[in-house]
Protein backbone atom coordinates (compact mmCIF):
# COMPACT_ATOMS: atom_id res chain seq x y z
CA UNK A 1 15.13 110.58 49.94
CA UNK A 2 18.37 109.32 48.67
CA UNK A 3 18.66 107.42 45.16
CA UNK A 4 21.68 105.27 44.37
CA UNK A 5 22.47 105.13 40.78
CA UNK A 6 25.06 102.60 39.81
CA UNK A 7 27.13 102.22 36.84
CA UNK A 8 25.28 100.36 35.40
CA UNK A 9 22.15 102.42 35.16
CA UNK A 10 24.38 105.01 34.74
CA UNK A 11 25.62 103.43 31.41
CA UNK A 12 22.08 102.34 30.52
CA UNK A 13 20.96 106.29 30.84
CA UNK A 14 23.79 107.70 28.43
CA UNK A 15 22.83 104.81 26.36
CA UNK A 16 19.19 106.01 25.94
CA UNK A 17 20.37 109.28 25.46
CA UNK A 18 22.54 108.28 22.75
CA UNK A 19 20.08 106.81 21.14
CA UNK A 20 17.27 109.50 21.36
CA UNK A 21 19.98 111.57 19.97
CA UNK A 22 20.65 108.99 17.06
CA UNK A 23 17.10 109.30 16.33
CA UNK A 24 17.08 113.02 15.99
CA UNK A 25 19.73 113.03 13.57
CA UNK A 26 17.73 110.12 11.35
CA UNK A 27 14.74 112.38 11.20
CA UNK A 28 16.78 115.23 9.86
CA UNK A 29 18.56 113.24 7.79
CA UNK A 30 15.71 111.95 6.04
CA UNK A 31 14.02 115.05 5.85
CA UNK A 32 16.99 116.82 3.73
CA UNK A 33 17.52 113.80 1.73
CA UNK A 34 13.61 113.87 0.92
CA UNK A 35 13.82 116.88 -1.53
CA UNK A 36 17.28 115.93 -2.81
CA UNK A 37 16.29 112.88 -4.19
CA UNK A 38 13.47 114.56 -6.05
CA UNK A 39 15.66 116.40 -7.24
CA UNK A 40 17.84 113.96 -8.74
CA UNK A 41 14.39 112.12 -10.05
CA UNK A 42 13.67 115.39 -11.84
CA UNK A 43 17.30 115.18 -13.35
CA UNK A 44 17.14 111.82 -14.29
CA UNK A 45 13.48 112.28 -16.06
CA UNK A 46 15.60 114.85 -18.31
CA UNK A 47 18.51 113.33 -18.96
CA UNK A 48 15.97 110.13 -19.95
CA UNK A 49 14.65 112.70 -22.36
CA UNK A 50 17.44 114.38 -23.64
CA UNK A 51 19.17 110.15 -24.31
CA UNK A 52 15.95 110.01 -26.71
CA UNK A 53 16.38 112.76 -28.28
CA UNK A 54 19.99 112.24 -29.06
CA UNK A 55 19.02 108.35 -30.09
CA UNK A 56 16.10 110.08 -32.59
CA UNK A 57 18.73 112.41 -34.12
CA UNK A 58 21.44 109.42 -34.21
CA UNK A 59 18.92 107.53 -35.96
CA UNK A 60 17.77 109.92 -38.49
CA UNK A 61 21.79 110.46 -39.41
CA UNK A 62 22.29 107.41 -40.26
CA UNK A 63 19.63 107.04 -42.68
CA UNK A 64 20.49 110.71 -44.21
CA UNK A 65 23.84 108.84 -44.76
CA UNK A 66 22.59 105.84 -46.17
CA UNK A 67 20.70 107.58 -48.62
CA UNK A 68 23.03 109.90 -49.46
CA UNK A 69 25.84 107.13 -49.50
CA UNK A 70 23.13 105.33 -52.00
CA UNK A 71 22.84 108.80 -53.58
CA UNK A 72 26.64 108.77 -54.46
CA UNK A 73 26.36 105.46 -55.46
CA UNK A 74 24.27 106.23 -57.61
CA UNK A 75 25.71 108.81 -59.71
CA UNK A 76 29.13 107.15 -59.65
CA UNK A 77 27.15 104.22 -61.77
CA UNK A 78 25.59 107.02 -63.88
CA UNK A 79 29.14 107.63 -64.64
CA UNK A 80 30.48 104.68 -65.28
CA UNK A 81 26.70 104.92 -67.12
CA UNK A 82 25.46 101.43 -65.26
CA UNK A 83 22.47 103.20 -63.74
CA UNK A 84 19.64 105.42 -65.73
CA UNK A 85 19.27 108.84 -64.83
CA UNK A 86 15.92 108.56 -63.21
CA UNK A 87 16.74 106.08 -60.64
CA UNK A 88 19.76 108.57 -59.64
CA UNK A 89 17.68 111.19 -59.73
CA UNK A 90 15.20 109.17 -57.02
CA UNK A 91 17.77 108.92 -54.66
CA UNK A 92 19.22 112.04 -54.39
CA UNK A 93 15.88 113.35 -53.59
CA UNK A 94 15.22 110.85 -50.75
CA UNK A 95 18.57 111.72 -49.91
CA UNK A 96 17.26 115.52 -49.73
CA UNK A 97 13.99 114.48 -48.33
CA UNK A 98 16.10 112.68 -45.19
CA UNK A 99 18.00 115.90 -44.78
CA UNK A 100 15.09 117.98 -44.69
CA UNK A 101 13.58 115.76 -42.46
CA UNK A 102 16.13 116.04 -39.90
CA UNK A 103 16.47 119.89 -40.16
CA UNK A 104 12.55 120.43 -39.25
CA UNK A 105 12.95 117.84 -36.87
CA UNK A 106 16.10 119.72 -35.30
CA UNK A 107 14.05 123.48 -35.26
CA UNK A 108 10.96 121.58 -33.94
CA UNK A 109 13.02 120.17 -30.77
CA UNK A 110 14.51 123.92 -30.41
């Protein structure tokens, strides 16, 4: 028994194997990209973290320097003797407070 395969079902068979072979390569395609992009999820989790914790430490800074900035402040006015004593003295210990602050804050994260 004799089969006659044209072009045309010729072209349709290399066309179906094409695509069974396009399929193939999908699945493993997906299948390593499956694990990579958990990775990168784990990555970005910690770099989500690690933008906090940099934020925090920004944060706390800036009010270290404000204090201290009001700390200076204040004992320039001492000088120029527009402030009392005691309210100088208040400030420089926030000030001190704000630094200590950040340092346990700092060994805490380490």
């Amino acid at each position: 028994m004799n089969t006659t395969i044209t072009l045309g079902d010729a072209g349709l068979i290399l066309i179906g194997i094409g695509l069974l072979i396009l399929i193939f390569y999908c699945i493993t395609l997906v299948r390593n990209l499956i694990p990579t992009v958990k990775t990168m999820n784990k990555i970005l989790e910690d770099v989500n973290v690690i933008s906090k914790i940099a934020v925090d430490s920004t944060n706390e800074a800036q009010k270290m320097l404000g204090d201290l900035t009001n700390s200076i402040g204040s004992i320039s006015n001492i000088i120029k003797g527009n402030q009392s004593v005691i309210n100088a003295l208040t400030s420089i210990i926030n000030a001190l407070a704000s630094l200590k602050n950040l340092i346990k804050k700092t060994k805490d994260r380490d």
